[in-house]
Protein backbone atom coordinates (compact mmCIF):
# COMPACT_ATOMS: atom_id res chain seq x y z
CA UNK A 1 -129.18 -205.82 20.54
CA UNK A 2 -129.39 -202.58 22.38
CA UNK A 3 -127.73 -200.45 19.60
CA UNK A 4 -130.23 -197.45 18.13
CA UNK A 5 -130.65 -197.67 14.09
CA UNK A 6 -128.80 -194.75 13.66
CA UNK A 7 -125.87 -195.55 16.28
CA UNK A 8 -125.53 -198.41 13.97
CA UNK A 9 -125.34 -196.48 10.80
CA UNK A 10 -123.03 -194.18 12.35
CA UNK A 11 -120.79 -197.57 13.55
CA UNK A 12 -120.73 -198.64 10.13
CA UNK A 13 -119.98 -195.50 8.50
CA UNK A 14 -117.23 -194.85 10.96
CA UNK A 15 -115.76 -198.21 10.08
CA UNK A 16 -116.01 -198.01 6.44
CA UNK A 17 -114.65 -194.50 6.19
CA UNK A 18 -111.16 -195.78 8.11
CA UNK A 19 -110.96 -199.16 7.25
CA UNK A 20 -112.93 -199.23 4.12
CA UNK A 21 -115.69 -200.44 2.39
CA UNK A 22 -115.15 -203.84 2.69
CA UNK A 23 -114.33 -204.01 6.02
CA UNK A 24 -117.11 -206.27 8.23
CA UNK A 25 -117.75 -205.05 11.71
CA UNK A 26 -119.98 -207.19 14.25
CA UNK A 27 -121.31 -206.55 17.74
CA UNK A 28 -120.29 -208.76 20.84
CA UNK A 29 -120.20 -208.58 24.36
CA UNK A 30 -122.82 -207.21 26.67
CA UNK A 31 -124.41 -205.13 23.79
CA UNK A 32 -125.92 -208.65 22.39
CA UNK A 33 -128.12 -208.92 25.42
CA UNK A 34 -131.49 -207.38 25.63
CA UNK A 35 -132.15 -208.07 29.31
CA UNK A 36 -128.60 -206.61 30.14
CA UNK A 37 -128.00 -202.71 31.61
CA UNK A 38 -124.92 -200.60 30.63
CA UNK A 39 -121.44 -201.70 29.44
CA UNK A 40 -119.36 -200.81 26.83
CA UNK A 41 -119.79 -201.34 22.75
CA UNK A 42 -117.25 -204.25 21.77
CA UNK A 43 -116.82 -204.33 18.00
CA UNK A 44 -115.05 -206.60 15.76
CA UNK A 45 -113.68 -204.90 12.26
CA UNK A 46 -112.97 -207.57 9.91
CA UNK A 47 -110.84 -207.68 6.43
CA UNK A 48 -109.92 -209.45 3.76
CA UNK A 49 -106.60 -207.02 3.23
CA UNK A 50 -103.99 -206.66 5.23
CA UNK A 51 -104.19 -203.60 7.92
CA UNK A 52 -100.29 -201.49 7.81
CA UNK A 53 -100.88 -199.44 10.56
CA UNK A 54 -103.57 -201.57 13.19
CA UNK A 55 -102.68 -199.97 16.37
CA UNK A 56 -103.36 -196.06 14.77
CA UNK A 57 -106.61 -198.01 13.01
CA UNK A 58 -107.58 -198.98 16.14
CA UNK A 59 -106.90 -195.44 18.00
CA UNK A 60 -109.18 -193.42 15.37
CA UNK A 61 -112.39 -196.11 15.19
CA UNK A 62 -112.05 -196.20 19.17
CA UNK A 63 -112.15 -192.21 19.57
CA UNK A 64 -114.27 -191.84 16.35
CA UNK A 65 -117.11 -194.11 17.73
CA UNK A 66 -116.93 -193.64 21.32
CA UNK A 67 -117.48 -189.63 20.53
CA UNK A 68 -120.61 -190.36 18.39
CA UNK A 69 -121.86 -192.48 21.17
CA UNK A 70 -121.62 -190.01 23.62
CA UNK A 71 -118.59 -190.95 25.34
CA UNK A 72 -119.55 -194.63 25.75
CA UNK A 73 -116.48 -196.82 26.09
CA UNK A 74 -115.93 -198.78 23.08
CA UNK A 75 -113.08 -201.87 22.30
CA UNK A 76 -112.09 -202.70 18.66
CA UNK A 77 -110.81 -205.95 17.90
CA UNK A 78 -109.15 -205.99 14.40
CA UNK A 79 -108.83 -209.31 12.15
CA UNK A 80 -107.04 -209.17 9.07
CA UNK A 81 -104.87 -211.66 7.21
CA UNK A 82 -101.76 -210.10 9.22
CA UNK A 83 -102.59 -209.86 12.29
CA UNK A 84 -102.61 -212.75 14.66
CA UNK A 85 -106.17 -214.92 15.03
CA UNK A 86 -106.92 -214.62 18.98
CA UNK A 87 -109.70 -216.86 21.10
CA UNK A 88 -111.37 -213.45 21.22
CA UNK A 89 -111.63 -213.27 17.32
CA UNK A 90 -113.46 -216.65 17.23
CA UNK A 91 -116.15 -215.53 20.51
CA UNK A 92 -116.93 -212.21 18.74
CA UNK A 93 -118.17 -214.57 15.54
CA UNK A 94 -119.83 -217.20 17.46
CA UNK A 95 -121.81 -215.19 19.59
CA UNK A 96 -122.13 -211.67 18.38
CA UNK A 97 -124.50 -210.02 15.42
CA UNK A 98 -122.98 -208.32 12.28
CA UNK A 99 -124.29 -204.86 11.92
């Protein structure tokens, strides 16, 4: 994973300060590879709860994260019981690491 410890802890604390406590968020994409170079940080923010506003959720973690990262581009994916399951939702699982 090439994420630093404290990129991490600022991910998580990012997520859990807008989308709660109990939200899950996992890395996919690119970022999973070791023996890859560059690209952006691809992060999927799961809960349990329904999200009422996903598209201003999504806004904040995106400009949130990507400003603690140094300007790094960064997609959100969002999965909560009201939002529609995508193929996307089911790759980020399969293949990526929860942080």
């Amino acid at each position: 994973m090439r994420l630093t410890e404290e990129q991490i802890a600022q991910i998580r604390q990012t997520v859990c300060e807008e989308a709660g406590s109990q939200s899950r968020v996992w890395l996919f994409g690119s970022r999973v590879d070791d023996t890859a170079r560059g690209g952006d940080v691809d992060l999927l923010v799961e809960q349990d709860t329904d999200i009422d506003q996903p598209v201003s959720l999504m806004a904040r973690l995106t400009v949130r994260i990507s400003r603690a990262m140094g300007g790094r581009k960064v997609d959100i994916v969002l999965s909560a019981p009201n939002l529609r399951e995508m193929p996307i939702h089911a790759s980020a699982r399969r293949e990526g690491i929860r942080l």
